[in-house]
Protein backbone atom coordinates (compact mmCIF):
# COMPACT_ATOMS: atom_id res chain seq x y z
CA UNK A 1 -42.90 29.52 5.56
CA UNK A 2 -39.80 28.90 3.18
CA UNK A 3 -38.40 25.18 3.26
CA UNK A 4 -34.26 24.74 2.62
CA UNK A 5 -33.36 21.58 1.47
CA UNK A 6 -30.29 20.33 2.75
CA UNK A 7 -27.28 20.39 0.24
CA UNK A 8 -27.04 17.95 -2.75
CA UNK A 9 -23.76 18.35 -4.37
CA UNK A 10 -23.19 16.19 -7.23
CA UNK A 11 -20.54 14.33 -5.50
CA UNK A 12 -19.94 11.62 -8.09
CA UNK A 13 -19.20 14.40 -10.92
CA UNK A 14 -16.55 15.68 -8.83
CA UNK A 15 -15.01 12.26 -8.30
CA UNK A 16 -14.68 11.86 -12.15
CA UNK A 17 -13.33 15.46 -12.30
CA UNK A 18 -10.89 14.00 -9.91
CA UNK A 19 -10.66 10.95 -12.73
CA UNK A 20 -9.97 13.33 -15.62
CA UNK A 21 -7.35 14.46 -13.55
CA UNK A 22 -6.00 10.98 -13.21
CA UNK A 23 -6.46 10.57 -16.66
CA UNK A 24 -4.37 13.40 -17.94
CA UNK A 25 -1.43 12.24 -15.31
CA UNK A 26 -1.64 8.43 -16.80
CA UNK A 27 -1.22 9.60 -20.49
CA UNK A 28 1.53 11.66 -19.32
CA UNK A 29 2.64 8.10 -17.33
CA UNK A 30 2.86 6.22 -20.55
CA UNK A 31 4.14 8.95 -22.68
CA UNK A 32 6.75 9.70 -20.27
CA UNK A 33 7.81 5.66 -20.16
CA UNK A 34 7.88 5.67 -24.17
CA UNK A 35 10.70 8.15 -24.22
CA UNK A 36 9.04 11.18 -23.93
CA UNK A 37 11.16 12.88 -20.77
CA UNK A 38 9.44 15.84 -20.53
CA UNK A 39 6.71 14.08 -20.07
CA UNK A 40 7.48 13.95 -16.39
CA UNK A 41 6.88 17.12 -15.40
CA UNK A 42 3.27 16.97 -16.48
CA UNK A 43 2.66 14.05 -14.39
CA UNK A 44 3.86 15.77 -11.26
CA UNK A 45 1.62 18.72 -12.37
CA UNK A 46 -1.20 16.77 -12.47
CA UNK A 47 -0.62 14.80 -9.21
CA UNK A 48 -0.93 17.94 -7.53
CA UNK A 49 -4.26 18.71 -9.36
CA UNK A 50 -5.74 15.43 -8.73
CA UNK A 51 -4.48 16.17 -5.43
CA UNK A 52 -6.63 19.32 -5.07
CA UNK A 53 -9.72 17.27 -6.88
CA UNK A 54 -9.55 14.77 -3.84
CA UNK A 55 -9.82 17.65 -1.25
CA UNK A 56 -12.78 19.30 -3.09
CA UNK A 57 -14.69 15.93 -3.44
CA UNK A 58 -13.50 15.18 0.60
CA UNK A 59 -15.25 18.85 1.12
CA UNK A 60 -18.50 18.07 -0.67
CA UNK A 61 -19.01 14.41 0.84
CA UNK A 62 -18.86 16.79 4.50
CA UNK A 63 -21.90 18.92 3.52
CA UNK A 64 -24.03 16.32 1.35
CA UNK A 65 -27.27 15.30 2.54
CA UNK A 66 -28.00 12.54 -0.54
CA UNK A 67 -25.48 10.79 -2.27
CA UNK A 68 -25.42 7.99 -5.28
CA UNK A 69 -23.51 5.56 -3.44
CA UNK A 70 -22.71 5.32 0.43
CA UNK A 71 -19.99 8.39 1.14
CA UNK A 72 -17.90 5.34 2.60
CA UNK A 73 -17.65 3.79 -0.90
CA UNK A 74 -16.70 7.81 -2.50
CA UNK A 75 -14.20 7.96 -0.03
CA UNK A 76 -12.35 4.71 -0.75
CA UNK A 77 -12.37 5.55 -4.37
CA UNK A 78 -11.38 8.55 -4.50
CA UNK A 79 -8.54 7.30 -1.90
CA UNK A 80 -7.74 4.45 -4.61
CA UNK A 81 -7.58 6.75 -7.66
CA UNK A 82 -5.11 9.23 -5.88
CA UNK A 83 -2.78 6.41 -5.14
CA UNK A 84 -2.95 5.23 -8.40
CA UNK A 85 -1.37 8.91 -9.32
CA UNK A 86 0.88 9.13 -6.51
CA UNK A 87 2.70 5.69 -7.45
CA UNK A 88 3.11 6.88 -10.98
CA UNK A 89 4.79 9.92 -10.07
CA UNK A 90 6.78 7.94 -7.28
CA UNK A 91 8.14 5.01 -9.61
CA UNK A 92 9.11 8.52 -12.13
CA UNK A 93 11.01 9.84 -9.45
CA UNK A 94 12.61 6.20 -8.58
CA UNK A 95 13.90 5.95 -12.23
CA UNK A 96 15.30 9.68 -11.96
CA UNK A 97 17.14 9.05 -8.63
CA UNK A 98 18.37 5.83 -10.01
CA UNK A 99 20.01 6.73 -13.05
CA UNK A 100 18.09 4.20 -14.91
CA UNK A 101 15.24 5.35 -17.66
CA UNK A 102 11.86 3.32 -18.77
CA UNK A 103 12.86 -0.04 -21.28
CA UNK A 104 9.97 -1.49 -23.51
CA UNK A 105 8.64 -3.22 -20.52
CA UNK A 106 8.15 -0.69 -18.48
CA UNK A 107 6.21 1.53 -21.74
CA UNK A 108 3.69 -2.26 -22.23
CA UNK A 109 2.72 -1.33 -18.65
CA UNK A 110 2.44 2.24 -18.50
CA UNK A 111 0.17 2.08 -21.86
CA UNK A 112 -1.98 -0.53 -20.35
CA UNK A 113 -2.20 1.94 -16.82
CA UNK A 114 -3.42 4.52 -18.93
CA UNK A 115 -5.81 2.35 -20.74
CA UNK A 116 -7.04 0.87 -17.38
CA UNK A 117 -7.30 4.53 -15.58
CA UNK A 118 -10.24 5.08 -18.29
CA UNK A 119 -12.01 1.73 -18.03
CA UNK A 120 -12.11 3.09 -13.95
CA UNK A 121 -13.60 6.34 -15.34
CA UNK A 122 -16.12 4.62 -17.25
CA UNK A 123 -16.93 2.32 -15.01
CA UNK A 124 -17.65 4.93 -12.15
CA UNK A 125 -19.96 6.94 -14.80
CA UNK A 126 -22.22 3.91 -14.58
CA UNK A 127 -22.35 4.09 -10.97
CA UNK A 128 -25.22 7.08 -11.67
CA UNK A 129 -28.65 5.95 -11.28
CA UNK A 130 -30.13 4.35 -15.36
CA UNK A 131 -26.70 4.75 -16.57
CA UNK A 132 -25.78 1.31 -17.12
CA UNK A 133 -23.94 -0.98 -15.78
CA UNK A 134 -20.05 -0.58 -13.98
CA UNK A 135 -19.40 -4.28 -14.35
CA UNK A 136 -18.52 -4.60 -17.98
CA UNK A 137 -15.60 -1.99 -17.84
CA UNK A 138 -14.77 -2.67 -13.92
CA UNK A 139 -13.68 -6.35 -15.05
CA UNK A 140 -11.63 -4.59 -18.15
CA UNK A 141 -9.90 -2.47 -15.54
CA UNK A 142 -8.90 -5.74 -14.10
CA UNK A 143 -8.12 -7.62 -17.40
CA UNK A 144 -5.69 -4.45 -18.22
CA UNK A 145 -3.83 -5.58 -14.40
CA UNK A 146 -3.77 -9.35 -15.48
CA UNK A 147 -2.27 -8.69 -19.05
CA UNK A 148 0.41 -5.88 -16.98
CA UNK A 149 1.07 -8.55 -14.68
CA UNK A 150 2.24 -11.06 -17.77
CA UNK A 151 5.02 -8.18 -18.78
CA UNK A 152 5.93 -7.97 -15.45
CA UNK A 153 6.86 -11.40 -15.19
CA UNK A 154 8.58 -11.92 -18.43
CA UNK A 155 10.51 -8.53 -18.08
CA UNK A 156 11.69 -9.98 -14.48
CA UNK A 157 12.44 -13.33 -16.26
CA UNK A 158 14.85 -11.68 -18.44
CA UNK A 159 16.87 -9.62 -15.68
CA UNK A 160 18.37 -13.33 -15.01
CA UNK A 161 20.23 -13.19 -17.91
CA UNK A 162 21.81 -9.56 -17.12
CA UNK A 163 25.01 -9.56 -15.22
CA UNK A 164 24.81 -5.68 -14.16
CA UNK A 165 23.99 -5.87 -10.72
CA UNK A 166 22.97 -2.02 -10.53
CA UNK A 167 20.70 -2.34 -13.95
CA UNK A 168 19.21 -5.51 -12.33
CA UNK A 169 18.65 -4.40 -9.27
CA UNK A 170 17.18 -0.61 -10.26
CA UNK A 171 14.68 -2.17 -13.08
CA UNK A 172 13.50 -4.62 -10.43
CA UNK A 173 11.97 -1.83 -8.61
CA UNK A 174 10.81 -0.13 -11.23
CA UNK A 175 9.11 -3.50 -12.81
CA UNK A 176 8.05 -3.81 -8.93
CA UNK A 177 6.66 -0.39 -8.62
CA UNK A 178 4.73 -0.64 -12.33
CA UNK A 179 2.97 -4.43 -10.67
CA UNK A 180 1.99 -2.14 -7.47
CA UNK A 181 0.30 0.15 -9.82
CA UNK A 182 -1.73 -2.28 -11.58
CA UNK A 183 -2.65 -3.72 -8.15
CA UNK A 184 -4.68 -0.13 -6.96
CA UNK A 185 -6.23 -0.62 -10.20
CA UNK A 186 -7.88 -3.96 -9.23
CA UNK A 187 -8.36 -2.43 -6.00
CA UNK A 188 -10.14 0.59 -7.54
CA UNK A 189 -11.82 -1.57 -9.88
CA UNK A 190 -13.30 -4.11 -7.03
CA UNK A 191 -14.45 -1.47 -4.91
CA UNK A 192 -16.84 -0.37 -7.58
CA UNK A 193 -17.91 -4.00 -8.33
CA UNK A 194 -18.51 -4.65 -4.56
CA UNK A 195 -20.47 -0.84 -4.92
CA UNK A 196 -22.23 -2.50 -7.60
CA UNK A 197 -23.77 -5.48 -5.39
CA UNK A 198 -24.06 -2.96 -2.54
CA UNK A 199 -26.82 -0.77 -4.52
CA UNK A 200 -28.13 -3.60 -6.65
């Protein structure tokens, strides 16, 4: 008699492929708030490929029988990392439609995005079983969103001093959008802390 195991995908590779992804489409983030326009269109490229990353990984979590962490937990990261993404390219678009492109603020909190995105990554590579442990670069994740949230509020600071109502008004949002950002980090970044006391 032949025995079939049930399917073990490796379901927590294909959430970091889905990170890589991610990774790609921050760098493009930042480069694209430091001046670099063309930048843009390999964000949106990637979006769509971290896109298709989150469907494969949604596919796999259907037919695994064993899994590293609960398929609950997968789910809601993978779910945080692809908004991460999906913001970036969103506040992009917002400058576009708004005529107004990325200041030195908005570049200090891109860059620190991007940094963030791979503290995520290397904190959900320690999630695998005697690989070390998530917390160290989970809490950097969330150091990255405190130090974003300190441009934030000195950038907004300053727009009290500008008497263009339209510039004022359109850098808001962006500054706005750039804070939201930061805050799926944390999200992302508590999730795998509270996946850490889960399994521990």
């Amino acid at each position: 008699m032949r025995w079939f195991l049930p399917a073990t995908p490796d379901v927590l590779a294909q959430l970091r492929a889905q990170l890589a992804i991610t990774i790609e489409a921050m760098d493009a983030f930042a480069a694209w708030a430091a001046g670099d326009g063309d930048a843009a269109g390999v964000l949106r490229e990637r979006e769509h490929a971290a896109d298709d990353a989150k469907r494969a990984l949604h596919r796999l979590l259907r037919t695994a029988f064993i899994t590293p962490l609960e398929p609950e937990d997968l789910f809601a990261l993978s779910r945080g990392v692809d908004r991460i993404v999906n913001q970036a390219k969103d506040l992009v678009r917002e400058s576009e439609v708004m005529a107004t492109p990325p200041d030195d603020p908005l570049a200090g909190m891109a860059s620190l995005l991007a940094q963030a995105v791979r503290d995520l990554d290397a904190a959900i590579a320690r999630l695998a079983p005697h690989t070390g442990d998530a917390t160290a670069p989970a809490d950097a994740a969330i150091k990255a969103d405190r130090r974003l949230e300190r441009i934030y509020r000195a950038a907004m600071a300053t727009l009290l001093d500008n008497d263009d109502l339209r510039e004022v008004t359109a850098r808001r949002e962006l500054y706005r959008r750039a804070s939201r950002i930061g805050e799926a980090v944390e999200d992302v970044a508590e999730r795998v802390l509270y996946a850490v006391v889960k399994e521990g």
